[in-house]
Protein backbone atom coordinates (compact mmCIF):
# COMPACT_ATOMS: atom_id res chain seq x y z
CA UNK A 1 79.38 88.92 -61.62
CA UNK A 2 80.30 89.14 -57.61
CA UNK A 3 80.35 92.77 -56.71
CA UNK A 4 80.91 92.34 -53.10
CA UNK A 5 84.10 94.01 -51.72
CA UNK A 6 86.92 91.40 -50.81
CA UNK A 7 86.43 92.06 -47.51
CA UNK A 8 83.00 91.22 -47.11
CA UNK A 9 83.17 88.24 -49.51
CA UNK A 10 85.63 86.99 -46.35
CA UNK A 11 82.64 88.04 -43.63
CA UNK A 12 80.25 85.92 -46.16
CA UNK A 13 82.25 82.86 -46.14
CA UNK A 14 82.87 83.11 -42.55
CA UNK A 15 79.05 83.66 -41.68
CA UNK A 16 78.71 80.79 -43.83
CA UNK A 17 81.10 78.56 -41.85
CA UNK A 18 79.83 79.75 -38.66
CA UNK A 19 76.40 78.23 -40.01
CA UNK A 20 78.05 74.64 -40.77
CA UNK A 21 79.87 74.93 -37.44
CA UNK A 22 76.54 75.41 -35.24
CA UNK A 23 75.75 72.19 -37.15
CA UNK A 24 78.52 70.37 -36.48
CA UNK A 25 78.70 71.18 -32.62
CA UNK A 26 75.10 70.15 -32.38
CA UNK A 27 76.09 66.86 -34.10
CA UNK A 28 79.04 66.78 -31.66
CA UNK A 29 76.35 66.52 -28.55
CA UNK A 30 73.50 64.31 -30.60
CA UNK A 31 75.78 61.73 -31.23
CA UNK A 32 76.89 61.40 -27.49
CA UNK A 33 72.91 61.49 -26.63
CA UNK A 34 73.17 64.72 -25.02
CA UNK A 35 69.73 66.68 -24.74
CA UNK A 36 69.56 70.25 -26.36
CA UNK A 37 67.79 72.59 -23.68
CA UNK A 38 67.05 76.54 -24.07
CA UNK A 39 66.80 77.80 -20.95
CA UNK A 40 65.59 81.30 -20.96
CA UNK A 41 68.17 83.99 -21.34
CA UNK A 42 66.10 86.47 -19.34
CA UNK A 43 66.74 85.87 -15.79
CA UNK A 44 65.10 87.03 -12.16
CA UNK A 45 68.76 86.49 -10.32
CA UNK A 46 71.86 87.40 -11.46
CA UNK A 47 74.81 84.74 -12.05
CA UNK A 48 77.21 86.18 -9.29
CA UNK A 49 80.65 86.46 -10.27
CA UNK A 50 82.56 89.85 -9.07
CA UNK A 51 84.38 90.03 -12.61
CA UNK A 52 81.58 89.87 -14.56
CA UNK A 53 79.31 92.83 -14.69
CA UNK A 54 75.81 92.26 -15.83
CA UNK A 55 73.27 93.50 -18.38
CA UNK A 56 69.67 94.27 -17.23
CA UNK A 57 66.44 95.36 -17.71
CA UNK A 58 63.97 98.29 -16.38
CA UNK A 59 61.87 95.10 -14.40
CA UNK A 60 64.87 93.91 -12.51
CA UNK A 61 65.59 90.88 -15.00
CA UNK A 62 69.28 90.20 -15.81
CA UNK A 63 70.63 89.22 -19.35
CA UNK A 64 72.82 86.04 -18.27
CA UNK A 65 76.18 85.84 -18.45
CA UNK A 66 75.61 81.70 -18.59
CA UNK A 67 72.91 79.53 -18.93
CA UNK A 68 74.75 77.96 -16.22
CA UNK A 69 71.92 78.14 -13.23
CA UNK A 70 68.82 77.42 -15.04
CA UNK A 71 70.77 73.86 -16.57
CA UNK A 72 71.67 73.25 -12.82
CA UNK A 73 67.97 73.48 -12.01
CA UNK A 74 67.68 70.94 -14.81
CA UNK A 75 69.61 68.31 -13.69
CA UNK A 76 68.17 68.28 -10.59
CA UNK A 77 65.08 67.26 -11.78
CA UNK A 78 66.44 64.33 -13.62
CA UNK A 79 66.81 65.41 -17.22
CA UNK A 80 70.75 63.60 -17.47
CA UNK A 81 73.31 65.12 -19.76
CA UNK A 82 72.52 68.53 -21.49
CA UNK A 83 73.98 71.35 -23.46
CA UNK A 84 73.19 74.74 -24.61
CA UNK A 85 74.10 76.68 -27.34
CA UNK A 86 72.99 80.00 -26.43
CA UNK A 87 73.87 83.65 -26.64
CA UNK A 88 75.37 85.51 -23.53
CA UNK A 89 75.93 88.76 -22.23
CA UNK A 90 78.67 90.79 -19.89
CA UNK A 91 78.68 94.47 -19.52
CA UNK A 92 81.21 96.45 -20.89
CA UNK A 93 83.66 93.59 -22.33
CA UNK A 94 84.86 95.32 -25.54
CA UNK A 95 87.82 94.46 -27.70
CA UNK A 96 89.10 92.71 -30.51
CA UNK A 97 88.27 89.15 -28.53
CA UNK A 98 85.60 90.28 -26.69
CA UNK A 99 81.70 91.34 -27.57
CA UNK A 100 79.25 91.93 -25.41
CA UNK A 101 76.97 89.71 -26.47
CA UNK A 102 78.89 86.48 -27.89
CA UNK A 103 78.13 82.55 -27.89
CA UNK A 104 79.02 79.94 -25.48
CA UNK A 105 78.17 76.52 -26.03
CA UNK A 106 78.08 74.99 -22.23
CA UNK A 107 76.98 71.19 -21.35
CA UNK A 108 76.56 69.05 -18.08
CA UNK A 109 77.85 65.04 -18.19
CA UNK A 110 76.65 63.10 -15.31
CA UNK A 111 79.56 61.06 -13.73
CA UNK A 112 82.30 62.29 -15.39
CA UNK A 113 85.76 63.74 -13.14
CA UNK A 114 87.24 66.79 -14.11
CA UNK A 115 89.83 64.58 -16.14
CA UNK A 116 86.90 63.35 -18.36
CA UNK A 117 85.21 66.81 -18.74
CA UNK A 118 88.53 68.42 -19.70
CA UNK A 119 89.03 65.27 -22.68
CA UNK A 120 85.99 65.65 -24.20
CA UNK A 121 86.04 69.54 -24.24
CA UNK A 122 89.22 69.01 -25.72
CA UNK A 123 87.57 66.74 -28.72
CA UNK A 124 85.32 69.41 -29.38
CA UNK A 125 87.83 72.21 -29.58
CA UNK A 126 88.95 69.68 -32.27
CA UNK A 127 85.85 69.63 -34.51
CA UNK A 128 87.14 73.34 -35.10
CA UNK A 129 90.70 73.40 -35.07
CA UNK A 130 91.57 70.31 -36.03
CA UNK A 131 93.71 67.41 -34.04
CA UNK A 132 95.94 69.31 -31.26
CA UNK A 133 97.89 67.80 -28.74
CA UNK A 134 96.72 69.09 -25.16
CA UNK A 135 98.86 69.34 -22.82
CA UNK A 136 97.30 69.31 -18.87
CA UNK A 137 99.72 71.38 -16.18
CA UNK A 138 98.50 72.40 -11.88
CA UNK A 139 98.00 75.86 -11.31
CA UNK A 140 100.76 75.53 -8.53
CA UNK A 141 102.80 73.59 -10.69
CA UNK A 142 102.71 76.34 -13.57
CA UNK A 143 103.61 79.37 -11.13
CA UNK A 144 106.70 77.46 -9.67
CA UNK A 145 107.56 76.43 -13.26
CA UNK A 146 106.64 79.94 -15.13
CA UNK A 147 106.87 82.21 -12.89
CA UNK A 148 109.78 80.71 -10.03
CA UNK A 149 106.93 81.40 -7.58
CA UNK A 150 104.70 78.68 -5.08
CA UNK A 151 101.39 80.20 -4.16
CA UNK A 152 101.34 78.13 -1.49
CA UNK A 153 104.34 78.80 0.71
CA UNK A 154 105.77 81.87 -1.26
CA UNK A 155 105.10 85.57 0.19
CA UNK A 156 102.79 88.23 -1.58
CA UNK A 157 105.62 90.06 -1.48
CA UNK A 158 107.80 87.90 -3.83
CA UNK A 159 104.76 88.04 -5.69
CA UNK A 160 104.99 91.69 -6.31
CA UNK A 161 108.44 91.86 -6.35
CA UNK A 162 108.50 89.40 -9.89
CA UNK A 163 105.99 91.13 -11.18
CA UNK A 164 107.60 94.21 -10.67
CA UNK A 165 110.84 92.88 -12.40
CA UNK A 166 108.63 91.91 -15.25
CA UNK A 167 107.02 95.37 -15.86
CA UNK A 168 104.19 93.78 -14.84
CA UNK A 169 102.03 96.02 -12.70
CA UNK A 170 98.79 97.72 -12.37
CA UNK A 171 97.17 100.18 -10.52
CA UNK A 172 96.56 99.47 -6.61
CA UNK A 173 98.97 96.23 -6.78
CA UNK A 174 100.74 97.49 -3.68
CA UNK A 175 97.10 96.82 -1.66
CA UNK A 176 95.86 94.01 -4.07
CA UNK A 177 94.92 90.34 -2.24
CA UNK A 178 96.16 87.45 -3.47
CA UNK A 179 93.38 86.45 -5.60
CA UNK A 180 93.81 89.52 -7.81
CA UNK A 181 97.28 89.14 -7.66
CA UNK A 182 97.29 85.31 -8.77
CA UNK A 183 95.20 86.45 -11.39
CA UNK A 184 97.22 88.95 -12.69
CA UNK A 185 100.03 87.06 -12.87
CA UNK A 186 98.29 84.49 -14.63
CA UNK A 187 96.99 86.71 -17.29
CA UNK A 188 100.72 88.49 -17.89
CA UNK A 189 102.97 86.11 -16.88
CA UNK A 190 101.80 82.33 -17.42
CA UNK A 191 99.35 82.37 -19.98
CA UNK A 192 101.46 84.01 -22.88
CA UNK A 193 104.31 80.83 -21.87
CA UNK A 194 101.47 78.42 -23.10
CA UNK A 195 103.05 76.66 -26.15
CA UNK A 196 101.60 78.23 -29.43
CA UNK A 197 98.92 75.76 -31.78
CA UNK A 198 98.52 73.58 -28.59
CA UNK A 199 96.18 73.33 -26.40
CA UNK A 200 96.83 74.08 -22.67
CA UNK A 201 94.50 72.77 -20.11
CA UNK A 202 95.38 74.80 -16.55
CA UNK A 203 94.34 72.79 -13.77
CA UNK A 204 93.33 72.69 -10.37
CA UNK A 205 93.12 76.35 -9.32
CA UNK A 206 93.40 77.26 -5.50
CA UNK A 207 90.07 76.89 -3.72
CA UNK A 208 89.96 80.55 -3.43
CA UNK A 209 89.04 81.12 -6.99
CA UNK A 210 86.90 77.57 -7.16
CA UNK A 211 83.60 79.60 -8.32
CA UNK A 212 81.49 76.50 -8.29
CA UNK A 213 83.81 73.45 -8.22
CA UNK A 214 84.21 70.98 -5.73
CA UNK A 215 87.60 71.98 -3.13
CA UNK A 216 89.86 69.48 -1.81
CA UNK A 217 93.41 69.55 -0.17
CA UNK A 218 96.54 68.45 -2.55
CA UNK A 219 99.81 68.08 -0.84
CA UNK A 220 98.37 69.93 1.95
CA UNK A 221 97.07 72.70 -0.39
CA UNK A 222 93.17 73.78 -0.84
CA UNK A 223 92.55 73.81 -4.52
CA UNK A 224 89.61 73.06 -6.71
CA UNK A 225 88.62 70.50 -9.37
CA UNK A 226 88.04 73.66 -11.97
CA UNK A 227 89.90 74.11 -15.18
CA UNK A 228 90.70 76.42 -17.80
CA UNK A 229 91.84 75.72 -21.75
CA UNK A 230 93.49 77.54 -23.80
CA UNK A 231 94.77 77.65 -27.46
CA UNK A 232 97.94 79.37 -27.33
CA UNK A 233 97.48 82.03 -24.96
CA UNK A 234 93.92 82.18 -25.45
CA UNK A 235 91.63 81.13 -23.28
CA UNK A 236 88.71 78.84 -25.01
CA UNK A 237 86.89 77.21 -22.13
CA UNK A 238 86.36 76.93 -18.29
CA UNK A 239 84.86 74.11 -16.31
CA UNK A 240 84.19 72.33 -13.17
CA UNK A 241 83.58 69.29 -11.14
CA UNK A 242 80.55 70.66 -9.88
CA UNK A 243 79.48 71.70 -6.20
CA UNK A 244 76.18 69.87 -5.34
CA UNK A 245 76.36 71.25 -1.87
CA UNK A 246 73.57 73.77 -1.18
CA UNK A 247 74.54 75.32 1.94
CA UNK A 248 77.84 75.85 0.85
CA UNK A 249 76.89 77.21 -2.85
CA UNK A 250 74.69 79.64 -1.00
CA UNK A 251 77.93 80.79 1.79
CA UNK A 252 80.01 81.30 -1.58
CA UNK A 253 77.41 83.38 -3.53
CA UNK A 254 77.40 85.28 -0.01
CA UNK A 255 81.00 85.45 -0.57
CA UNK A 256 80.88 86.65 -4.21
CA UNK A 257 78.57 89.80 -3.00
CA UNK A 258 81.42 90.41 -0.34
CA UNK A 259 83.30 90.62 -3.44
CA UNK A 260 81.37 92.84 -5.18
CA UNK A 261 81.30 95.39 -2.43
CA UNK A 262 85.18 95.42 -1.85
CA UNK A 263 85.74 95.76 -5.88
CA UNK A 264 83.10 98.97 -5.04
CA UNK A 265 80.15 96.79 -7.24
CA UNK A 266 76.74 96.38 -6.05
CA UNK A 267 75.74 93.05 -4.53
CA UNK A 268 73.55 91.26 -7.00
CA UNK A 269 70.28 89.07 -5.53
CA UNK A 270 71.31 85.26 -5.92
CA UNK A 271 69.40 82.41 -7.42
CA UNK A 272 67.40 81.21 -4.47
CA UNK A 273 65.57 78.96 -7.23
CA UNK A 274 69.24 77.38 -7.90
CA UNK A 275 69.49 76.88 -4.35
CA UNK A 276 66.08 75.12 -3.53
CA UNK A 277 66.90 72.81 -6.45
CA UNK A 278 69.72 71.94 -5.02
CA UNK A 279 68.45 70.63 -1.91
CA UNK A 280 66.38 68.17 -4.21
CA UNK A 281 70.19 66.87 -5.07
CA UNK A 282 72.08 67.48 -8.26
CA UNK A 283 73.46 64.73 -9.29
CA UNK A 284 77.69 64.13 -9.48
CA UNK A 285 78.59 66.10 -12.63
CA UNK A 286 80.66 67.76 -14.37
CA UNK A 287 80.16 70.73 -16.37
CA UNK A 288 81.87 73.26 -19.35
CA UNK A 289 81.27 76.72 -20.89
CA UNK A 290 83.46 76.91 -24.26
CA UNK A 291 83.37 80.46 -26.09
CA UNK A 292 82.16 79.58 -29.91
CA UNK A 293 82.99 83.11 -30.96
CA UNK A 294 86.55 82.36 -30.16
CA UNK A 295 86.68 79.06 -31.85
CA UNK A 296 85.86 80.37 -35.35
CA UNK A 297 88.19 83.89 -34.54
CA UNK A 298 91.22 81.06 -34.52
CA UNK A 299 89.29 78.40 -37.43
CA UNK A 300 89.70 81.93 -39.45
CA UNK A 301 92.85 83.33 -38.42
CA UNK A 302 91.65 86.59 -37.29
CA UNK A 303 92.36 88.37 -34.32
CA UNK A 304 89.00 90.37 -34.46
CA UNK A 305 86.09 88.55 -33.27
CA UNK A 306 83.46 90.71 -35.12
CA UNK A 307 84.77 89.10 -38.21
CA UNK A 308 83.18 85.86 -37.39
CA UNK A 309 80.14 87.75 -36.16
CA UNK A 310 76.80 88.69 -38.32
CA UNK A 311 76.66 92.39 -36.58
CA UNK A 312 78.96 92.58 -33.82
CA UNK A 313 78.12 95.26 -30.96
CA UNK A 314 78.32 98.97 -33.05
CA UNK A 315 76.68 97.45 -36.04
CA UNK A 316 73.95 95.89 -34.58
């Protein structure tokens, strides 16, 4: 006779499910000859990004927040395409979608454009949630279609002024830059617009927020070959056509500390192993991270992640 609770008879089938789904990414990457690498989670530099905080240790070691470095140093010795399906960790990210320690699944594909990267993230989203349409739409294009706005000749001010009649606003928005304004309006005013049980991918952000994508100009406007998708309103993955440039992935990790400082964060020491093997050359790729977790919350139907989890964060 079964004696569990209903409740954790649901946890049990999930856990189970979660087991066959590990499986079946795995088989996603084998059969596209994609090498499994488990690059150590326990880190001397910190992946800088000033909305992330980071977990570490006593010995100055940081708990990454991606495998994202260590697969960079990778490539740039030659191994070819790779993925990782590996636990991560961010400080202080706590709330029905969020844990802070979760899985990502992220992989490298030599060759491919943004365009490619963004299909074939989109087929694996699939080996979860089944066969959704996916619908690709410009960062510029989806403020000036959203949100009446163009981030590229439109004032802050107008910026402010819709989010305002929106009851959208937070504290310090009257002294805000446009990056945090951008991303703000993103978050409240584009992303719940994205059509339900269809996957949205957001595209070309401004070169501003291109983290470590390549930049180029587009109708005389710097963006970025990075990209965001989401299910609904929920964001699933983010990805780039990577920067191979060394001198400039060390000025915008420079950059990123700047960040830090103005955001009243500590600045973080950056990979200088990342940037040595970059001199070496990394080849043209592109890359993805996808959040697992968030895959099976949606494969489940629940809106609280540590559903799909063994222990999630207080139970562990």
């Amino acid at each position: 006779m079964n004696t569990f609770p209903v409740s954790t008879n649901k946890k049990i089938e999930a856990l189970y499910d979660r087991g066959k789904m590990l499986r079946a990414a795995r088989d996603f990457f084998y059969q596209r000859n994609i090498v499994e690498v488990d690059c150590p989670i326990l880190t001397e530099f910190a992946a800088l990004d000033s909305n992330i905080d980071l977990m570490r240790t006593e010995e100055l070691r940081f708990l990454h927040s991606s495998p994202e470095y260590g697969m960079k140093r990778l490539l740039t010795e030659g191994i070819g395409d790779i993925f990782q399906l590996s636990h991560v960790f961010r400080k202080g990210e706590m709330g029905s979608r969020h844990n802070p320690e979760f899985m990502m699944a992220e992989w490298y594909r030599q060759s491919f454009l943004m365009e490619e990267m963004i299909d074939e993230t989109a087929d694996f989203i699939r080996i979860f949630l089944g066969d959704l349409p996916l619908t690709k739409i410009g960062y510029r294009e989806a403020f000036i279609r959203l949100v009446n706005f163009d981030p590229k000749t439109d004032s802050l001010e107008k910026l402010k002024s819709i989010l305002k009649s929106r009851n959208a606003e937070f504290e310090g928005m009257e002294s805000a830059g446009s990056d945090t304004l951008l991303q703000f309006a993103v978050l409240t005013l584009i992303e719940p617009q994205f059509e339900e049980n269809k996957l949205t991918a957001l595209i070309h952000f401004p070169s501003s927020q291109a983290a470590l994508s390549q930049k180029f100009t587009q109708d005389g406007y710097s963006v970025s070959k990075r990209f965001e998708i989401y299910y609904g309103n929920l964001e699933l993955a983010n990805g780039y056509q990577e920067l191979s440039n060394p001198i400039e992935q060390e000025e915008r990790f420079i950059l990123e500390n700047k960040e830090r400082q103005e955001k009243g964060l500590e600045p973080l020491p950056y990979d200088l192993k990342l940037i040595q093997a970059l001199k070496k050359g990394l080849p043209p790729c592109s890359g993805v991270a996808c959040g697992f977790d968030r895959l099976m919350m949606i494969r489940h139907s629940t809106h609280s992640i540590k559903d799909i989890l063994p222990f999630a964060w207080h139970e562990a």
